[in-house]
Protein backbone atom coordinates (compact mmCIF):
# COMPACT_ATOMS: atom_id res chain seq x y z
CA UNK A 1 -19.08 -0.64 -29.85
CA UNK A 2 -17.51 -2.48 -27.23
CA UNK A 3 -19.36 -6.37 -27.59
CA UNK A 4 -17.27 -7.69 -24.06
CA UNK A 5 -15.31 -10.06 -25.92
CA UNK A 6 -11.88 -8.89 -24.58
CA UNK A 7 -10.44 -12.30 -22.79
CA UNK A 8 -13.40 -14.76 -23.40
CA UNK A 9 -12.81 -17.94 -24.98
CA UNK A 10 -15.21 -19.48 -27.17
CA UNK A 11 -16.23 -22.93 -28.84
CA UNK A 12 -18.30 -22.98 -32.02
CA UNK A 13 -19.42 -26.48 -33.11
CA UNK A 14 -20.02 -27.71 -36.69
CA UNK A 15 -17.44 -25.25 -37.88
CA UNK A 16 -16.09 -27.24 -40.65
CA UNK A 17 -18.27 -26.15 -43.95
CA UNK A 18 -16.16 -23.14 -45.39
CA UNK A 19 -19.38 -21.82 -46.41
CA UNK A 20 -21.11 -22.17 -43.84
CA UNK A 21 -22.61 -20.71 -40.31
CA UNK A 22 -20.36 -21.76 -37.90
CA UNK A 23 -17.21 -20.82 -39.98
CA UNK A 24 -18.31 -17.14 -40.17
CA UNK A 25 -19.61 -17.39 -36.52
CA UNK A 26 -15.97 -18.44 -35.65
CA UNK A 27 -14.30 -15.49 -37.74
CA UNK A 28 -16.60 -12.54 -36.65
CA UNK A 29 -15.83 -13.80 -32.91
CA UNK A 30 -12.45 -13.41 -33.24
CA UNK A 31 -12.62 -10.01 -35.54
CA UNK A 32 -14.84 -9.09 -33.03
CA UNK A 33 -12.22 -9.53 -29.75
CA UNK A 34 -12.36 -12.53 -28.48
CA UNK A 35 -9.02 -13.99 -27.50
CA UNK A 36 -9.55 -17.70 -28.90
CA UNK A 37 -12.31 -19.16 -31.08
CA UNK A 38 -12.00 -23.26 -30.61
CA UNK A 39 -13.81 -24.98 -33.77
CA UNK A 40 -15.10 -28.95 -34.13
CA UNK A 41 -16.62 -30.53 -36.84
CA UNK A 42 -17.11 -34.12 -37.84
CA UNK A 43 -15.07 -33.47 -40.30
CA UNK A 44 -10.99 -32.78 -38.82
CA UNK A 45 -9.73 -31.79 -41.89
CA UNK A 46 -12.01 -29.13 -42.47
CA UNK A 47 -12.39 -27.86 -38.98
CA UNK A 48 -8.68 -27.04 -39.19
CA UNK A 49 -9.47 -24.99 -42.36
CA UNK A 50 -11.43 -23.12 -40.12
CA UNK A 51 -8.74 -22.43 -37.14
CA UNK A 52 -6.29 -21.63 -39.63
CA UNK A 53 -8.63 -18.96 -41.00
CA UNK A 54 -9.05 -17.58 -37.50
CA UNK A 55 -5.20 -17.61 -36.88
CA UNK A 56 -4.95 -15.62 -39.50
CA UNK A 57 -6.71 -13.10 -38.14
CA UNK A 58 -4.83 -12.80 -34.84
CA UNK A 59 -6.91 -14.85 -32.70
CA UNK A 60 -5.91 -18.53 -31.32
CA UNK A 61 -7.55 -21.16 -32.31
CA UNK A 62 -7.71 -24.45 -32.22
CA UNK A 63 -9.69 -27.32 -34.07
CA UNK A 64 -11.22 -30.72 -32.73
CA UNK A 65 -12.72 -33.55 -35.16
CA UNK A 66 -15.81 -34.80 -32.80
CA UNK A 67 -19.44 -36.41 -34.05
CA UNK A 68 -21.70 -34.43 -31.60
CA UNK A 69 -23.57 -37.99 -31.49
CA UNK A 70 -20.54 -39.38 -29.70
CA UNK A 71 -20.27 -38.52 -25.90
CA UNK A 72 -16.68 -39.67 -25.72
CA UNK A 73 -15.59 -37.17 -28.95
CA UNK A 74 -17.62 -35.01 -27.22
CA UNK A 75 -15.64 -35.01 -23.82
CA UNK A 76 -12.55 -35.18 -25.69
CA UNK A 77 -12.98 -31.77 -27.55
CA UNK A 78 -14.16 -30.16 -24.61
CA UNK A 79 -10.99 -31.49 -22.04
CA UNK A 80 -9.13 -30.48 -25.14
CA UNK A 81 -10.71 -26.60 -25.29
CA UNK A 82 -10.85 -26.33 -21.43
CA UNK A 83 -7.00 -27.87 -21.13
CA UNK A 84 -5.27 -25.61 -23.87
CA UNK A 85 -7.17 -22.12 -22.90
CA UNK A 86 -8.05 -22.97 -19.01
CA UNK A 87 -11.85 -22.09 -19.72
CA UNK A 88 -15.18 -21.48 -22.17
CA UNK A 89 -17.11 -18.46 -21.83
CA UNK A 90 -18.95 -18.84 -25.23
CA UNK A 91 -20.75 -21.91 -26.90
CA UNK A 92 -22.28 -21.62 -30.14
CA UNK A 93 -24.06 -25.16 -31.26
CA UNK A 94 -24.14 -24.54 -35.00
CA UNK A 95 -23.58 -28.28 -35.96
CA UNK A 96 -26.58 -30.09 -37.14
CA UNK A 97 -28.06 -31.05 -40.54
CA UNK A 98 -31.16 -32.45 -42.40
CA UNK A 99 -30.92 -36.29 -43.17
CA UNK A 100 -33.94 -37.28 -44.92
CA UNK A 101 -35.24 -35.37 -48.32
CA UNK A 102 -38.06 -33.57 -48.38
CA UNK A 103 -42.03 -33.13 -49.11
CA UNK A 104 -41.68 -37.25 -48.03
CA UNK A 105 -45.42 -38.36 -47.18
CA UNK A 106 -45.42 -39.60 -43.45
CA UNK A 107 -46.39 -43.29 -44.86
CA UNK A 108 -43.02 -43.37 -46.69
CA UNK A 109 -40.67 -42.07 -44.38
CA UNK A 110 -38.08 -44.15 -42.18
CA UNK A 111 -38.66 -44.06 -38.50
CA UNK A 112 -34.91 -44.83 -37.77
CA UNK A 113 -33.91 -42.07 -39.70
CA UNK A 114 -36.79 -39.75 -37.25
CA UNK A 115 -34.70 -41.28 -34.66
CA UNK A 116 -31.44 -40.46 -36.43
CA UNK A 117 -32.66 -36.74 -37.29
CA UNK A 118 -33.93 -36.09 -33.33
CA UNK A 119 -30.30 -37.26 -32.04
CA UNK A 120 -28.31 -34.95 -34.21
CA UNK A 121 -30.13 -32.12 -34.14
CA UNK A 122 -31.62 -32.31 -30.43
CA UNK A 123 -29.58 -34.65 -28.25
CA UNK A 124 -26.10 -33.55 -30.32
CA UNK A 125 -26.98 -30.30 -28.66
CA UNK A 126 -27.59 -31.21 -25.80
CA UNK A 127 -24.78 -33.63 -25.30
CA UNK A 128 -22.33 -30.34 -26.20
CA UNK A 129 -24.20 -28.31 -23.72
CA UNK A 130 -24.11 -30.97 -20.77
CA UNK A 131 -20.62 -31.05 -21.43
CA UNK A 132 -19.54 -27.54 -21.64
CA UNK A 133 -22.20 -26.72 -18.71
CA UNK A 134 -20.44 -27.57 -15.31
CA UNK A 135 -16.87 -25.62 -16.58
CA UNK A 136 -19.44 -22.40 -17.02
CA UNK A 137 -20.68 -22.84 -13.91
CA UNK A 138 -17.39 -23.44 -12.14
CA UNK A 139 -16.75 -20.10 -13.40
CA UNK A 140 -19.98 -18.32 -12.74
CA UNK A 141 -20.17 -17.27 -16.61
CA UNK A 142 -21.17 -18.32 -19.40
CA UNK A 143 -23.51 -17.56 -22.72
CA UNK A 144 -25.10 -20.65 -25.37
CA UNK A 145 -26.47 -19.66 -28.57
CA UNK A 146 -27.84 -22.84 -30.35
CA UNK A 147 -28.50 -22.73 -34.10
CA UNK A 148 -32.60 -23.29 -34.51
CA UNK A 149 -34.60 -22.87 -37.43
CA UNK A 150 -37.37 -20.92 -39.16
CA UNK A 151 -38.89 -24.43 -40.27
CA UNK A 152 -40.83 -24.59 -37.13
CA UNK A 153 -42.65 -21.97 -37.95
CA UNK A 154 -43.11 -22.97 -42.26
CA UNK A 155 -45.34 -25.55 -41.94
CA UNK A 156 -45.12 -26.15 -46.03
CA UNK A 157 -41.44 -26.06 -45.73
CA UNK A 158 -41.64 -30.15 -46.10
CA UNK A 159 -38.83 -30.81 -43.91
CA UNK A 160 -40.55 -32.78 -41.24
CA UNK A 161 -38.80 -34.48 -38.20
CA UNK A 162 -35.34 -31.90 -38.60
CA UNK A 163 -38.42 -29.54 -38.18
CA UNK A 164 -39.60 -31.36 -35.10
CA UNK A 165 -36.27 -31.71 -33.57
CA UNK A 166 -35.37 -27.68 -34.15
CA UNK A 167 -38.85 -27.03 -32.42
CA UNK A 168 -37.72 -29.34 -29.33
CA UNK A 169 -34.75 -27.43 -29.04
CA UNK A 170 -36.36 -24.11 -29.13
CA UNK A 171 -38.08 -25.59 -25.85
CA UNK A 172 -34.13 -26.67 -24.63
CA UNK A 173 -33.18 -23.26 -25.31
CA UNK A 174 -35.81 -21.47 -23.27
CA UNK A 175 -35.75 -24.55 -20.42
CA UNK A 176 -31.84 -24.44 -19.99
CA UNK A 177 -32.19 -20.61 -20.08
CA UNK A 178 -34.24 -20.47 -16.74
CA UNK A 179 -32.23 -23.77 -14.85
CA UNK A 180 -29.11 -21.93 -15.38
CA UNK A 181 -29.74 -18.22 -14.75
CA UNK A 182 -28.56 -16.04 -13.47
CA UNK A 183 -25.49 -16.76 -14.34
CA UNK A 184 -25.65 -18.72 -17.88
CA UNK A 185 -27.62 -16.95 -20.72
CA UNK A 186 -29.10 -19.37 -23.28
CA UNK A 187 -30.65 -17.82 -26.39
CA UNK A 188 -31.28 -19.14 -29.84
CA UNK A 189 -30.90 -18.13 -33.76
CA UNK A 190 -33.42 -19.31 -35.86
CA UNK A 191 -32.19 -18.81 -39.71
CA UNK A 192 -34.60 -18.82 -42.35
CA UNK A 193 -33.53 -19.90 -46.21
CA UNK A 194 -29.83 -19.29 -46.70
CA UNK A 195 -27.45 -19.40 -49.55
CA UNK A 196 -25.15 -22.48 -47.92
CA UNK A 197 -24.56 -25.98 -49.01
CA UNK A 198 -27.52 -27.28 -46.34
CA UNK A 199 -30.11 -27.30 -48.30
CA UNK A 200 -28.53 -30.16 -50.63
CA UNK A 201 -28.79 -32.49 -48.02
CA UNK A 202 -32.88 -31.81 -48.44
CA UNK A 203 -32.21 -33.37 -51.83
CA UNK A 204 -30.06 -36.45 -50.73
CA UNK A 205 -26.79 -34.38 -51.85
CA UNK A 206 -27.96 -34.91 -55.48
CA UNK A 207 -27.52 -30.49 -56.61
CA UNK A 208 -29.92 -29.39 -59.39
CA UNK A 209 -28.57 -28.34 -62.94
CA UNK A 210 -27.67 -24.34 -62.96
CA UNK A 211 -30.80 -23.69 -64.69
CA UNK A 212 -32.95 -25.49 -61.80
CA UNK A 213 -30.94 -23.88 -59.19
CA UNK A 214 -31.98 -20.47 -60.94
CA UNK A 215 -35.25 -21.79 -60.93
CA UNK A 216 -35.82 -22.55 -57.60
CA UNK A 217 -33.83 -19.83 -56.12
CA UNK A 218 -35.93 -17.36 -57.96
CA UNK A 219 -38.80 -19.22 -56.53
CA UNK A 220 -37.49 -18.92 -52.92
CA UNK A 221 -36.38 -15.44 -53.15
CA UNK A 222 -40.24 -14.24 -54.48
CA UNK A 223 -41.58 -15.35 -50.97
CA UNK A 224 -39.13 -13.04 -49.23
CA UNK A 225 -40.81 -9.79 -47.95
CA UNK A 226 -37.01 -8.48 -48.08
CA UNK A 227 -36.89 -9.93 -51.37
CA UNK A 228 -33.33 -11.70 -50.78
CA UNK A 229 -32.01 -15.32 -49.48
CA UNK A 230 -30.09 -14.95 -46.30
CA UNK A 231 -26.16 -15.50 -46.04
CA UNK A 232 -23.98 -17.02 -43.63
CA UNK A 233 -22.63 -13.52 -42.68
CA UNK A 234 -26.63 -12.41 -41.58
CA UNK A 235 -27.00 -15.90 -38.78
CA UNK A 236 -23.55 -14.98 -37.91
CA UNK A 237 -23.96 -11.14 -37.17
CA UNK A 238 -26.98 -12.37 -34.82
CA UNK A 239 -25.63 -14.85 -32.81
CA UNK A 240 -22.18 -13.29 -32.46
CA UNK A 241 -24.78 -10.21 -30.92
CA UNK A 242 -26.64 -12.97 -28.25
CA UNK A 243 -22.87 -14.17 -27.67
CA UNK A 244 -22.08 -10.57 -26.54
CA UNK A 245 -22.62 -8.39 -23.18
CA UNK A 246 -24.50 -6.22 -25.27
CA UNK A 247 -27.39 -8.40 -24.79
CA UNK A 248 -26.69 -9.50 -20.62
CA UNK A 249 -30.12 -8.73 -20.16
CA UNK A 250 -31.34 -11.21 -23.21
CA UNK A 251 -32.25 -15.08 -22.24
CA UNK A 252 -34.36 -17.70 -23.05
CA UNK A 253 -35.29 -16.45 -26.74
CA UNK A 254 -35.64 -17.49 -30.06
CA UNK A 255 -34.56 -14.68 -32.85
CA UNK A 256 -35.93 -15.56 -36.22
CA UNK A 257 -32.99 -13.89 -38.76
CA UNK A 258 -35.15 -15.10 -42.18
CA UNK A 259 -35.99 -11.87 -44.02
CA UNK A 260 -39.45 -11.71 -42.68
CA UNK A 261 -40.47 -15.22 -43.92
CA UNK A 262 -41.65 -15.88 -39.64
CA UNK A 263 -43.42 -12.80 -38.42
C-alpha cells in the first residue's frame, strides 16, 4: 500500500532514546517513503544516532540537539529543517517525559515540578507546533501527530500531573485540529504500558533488580486483555498510519494503541 510519503519531509521530536518511540517513528517513515526524516532530541549526541540510523536506510536525515522548553532551540531546529530540505510536511511530537515518581500523595508533591511537568509535556508541544505551523500553512499541507497517553484514562496509574498535562494536550490535539483544517490534520497516539526506558523516570531513574523487574512486568502484563506490554514498533506503526494519506479523512482524534487497557 501506497502511505503518500513519496517527497514529504518530516520532523520527529524526542528522537534520541535508541529504544524508544520517536527513533522507530523516524525509521518506519523513512522505510516507509518519505524522502527525509529530520530528528531532535535534548540530547545531540544521541539524536545523531538516530539520523545515522535513517541514512542508513536510504533516506536523508538530519539531527538537531533542541530542549522543546527553549523557544530559541526550538526556532533554531526548525530554520535548520526548513533551510536544508526547503519544507515540513510531517511533525510527530514524541518528546516528553515523566518528572516526578509515582503513587506521590497530593500533600507531598512539588508544585514547581506540576509546573515543570505541564511545560514539557504541554507547552513543549505546543511551542514545536507554533513553530512548525506557519511553514505548513505557507504550503497548504501539513499533518501533526502528538504522542499522548493512556494515563488519562488509568486513573490508578499514579502518575498524576504528566497525566494532567497528556489530558490537556488531548484537548490541543482536537482544538488545533479544527483551527487549522482543512488543510492541517492534527491527530494523536495515545500509548498504553510499553517496554521502553520511560517508565524509569516514574521511579526517579533508580531500575529495579531483575527479579523485581520480572515481578512487576508480570504484574503489568496480567492486566492486559491482549495479555502483552506494548513495544516501540506498535506506537510507531500507528502514528506513522495518522502521518499518512491513508487517513486524509482522519482529524482531531485520539487513538489509544495500549492492548485494550482504555476501551
Amino acid at each position: 500500500m501506497d502511505l503518500g510519503f513519496k517527497g514529504k519531509v518530516a520532523l520527529v521530536t524526542g528522537a534520541g532514546s535508541q529504544v524508544g518511540f520517536g527513533k522507530e517513528t523516524a525509521l518506519m517513515l523513512a522505510k516507509e517513503g518519505c524522502d527525509a526524516v529530520a530528528v531532535s532530541d535534548v540530547n545531540g549526541e544521541d539524536a545523531e544516532k538516530t539520523a545515522a540510523a535513517v541514512r542508513d536506510l536510504g533516506c536523508k536525515s538530519i539531527a538537531a540537539k533542541a530542549d522543546i522548553t527553549n523557544s530559541p532551540e526550538i526556532d533554531a531546529m526548525v530554520k535548520q529543517v526548513i533551510d536544508e530540505y526547503g519544507q515540513i510536511d510531517i511533525l510527530c511530537n514524541v518528546a516528553g517525559g515523566i518528572l516526578h515518581k509515582d503513587n506521590t500523595p497530593i500533600e507531598k508533591q512539588n508544585s514547581a515540578l506540576w509546573e515543570d511537568q505541564i511545560r514539557l509535556c504541554l507547552f513543549g508541544t505546543m511551542n514545536v507546533t507554533k513553530a512548525v505551523i506557519p511553514q505548513m500553512r505557507s504550503q497548504k499541507y501539513g499533518v501533526i501527530v502528538n504522542i499522548g497517553s493512556g494515563s488519562t484514562h488509568q486513573y490508578r496509574m499514579g502518575v498524576g500531573m504528566y497525566a494532567l498535562s497528556k489530558y490537556a494536550m488531548d484537548l490541543f490535539t482536537k482544538q488545533l485540529a479544527m483551527d487549522e483544517a482543512p488543510d492541517i490534520r492534527v491527530n494523536c497516539v495515545a500509548p498504553g504500558p510499553a517496554s521502553t526506558n520511560f517508565g524509569a523516570l516514574l521511579r526517579e531513574g533508580s531500575p529495579p533488580n531483575p527479579e523485581q523487574a520480572k515481578q512487576m512486568m508480570e504484574a503489568m502484563v496480567a492486566t492486559m486483555p491482549l495479555g502483552r506490554i506494548g513495544t516501540a514498533e506498535d506506537i510507531a506503526y500507528a502514528t506513522v498510519f495518522l502521518a499518512s494519506d491513508v487517513t486524509s479523512y482522519v482529524t482531531g482524534q485520539v487513538f489509544h494503541v495500549s492492548g485494550g487497557s482504555v476501551m
